[in-house]
C-alpha atoms as a PDB file:
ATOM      1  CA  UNK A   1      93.987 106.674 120.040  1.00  0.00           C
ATOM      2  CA  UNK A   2      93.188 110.306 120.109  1.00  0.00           C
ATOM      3  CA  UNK A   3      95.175 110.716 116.933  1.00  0.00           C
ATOM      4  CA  UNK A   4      93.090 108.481 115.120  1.00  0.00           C
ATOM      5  CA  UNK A   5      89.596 109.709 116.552  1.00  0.00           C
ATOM      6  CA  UNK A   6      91.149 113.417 115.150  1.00  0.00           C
ATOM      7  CA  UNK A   7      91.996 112.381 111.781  1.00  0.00           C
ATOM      8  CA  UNK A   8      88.098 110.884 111.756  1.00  0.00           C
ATOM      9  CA  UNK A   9      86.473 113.925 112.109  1.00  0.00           C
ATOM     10  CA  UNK A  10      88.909 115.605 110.682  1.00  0.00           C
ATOM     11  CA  UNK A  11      87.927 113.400 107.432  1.00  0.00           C
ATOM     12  CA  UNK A  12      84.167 113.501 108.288  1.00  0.00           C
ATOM     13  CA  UNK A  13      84.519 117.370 108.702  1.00  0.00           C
ATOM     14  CA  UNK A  14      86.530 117.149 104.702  1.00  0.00           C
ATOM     15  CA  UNK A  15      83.352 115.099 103.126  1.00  0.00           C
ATOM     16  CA  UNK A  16      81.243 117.050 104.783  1.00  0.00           C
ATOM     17  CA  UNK A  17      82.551 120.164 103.522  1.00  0.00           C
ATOM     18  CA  UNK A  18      82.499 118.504  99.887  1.00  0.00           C
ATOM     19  CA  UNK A  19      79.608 117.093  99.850  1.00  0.00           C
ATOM     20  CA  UNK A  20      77.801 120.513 101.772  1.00  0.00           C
ATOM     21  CA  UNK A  21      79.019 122.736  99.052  1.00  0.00           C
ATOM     22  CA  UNK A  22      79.567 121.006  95.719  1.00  0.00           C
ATOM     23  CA  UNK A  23      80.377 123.946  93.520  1.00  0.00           C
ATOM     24  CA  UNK A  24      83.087 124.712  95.602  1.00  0.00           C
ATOM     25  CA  UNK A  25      86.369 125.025  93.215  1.00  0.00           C
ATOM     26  CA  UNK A  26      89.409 122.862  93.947  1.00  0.00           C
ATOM     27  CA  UNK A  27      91.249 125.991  95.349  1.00  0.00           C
ATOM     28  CA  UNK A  28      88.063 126.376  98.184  1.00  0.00           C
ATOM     29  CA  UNK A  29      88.171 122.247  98.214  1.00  0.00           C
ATOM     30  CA  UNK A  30      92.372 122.553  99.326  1.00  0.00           C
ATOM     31  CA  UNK A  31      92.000 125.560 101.314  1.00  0.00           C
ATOM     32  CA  UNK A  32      89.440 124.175 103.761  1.00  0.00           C
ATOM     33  CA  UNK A  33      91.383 120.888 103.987  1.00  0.00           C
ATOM     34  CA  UNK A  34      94.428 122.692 104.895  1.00  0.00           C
ATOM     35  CA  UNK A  35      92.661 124.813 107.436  1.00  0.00           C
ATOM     36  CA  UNK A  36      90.738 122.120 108.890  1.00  0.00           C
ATOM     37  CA  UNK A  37      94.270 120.536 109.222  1.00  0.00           C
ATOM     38  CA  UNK A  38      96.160 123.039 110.679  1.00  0.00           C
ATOM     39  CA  UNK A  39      93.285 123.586 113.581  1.00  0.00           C
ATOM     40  CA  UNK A  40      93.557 119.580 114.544  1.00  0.00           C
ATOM     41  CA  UNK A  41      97.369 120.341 114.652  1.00  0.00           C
ATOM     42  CA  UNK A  42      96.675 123.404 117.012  1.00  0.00           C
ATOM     43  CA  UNK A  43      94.250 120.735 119.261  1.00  0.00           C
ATOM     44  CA  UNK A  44      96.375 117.868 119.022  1.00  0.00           C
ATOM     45  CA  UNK A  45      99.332 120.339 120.589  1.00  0.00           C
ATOM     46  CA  UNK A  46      96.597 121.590 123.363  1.00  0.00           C
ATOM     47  CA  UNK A  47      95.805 118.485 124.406  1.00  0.00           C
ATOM     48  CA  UNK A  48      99.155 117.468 124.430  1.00  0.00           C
ATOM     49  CA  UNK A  49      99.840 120.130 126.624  1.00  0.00           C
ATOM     50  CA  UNK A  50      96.435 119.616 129.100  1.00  0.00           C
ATOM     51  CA  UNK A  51      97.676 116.073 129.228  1.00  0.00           C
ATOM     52  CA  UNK A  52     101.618 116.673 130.712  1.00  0.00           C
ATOM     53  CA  UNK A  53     100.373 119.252 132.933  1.00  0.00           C
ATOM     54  CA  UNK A  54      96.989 117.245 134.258  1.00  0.00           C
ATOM     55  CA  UNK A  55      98.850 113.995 134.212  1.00  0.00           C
ATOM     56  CA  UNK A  56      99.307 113.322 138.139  1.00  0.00           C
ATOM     57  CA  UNK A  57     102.324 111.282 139.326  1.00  0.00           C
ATOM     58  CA  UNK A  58     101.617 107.686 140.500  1.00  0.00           C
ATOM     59  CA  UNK A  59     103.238 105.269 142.751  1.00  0.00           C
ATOM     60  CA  UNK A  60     104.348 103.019 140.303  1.00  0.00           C
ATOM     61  CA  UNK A  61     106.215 104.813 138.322  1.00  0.00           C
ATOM     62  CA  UNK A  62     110.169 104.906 138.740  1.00  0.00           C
ATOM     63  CA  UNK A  63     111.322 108.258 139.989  1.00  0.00           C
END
């Protein structure tokens, strides 16, 4: 689920960018699309990592 929220605003951040700066050139266009990308990589891995070490151990599961 979080994935998909991400890549939302990830899109909504892209169309916002194009739409915010039209005579941006393709290279400006690709650059902030990769960037943008990159830093949802970098918070997909923190909150992969806040998630494993918040994640307390319940009674259910097989030890």
């Amino acid at each position: 689920m979080s994935k998909k929220v991400n890549w939302v605003i990830w899109l909504v951040l892209v169309i916002l960018w194009n739409y915010g700066f039209p005579q941006a050139t393709p290279l400006q266009d690709v650059t902030v699309a990769v960037f943008l990308s990159i830093l949802f990589i970098i918070i997909q891995l923190l909150q992969s990592r806040y998630l494993k070490k918040s994640s307390p151990r319940s009674k259910f599961v097989k030890k």
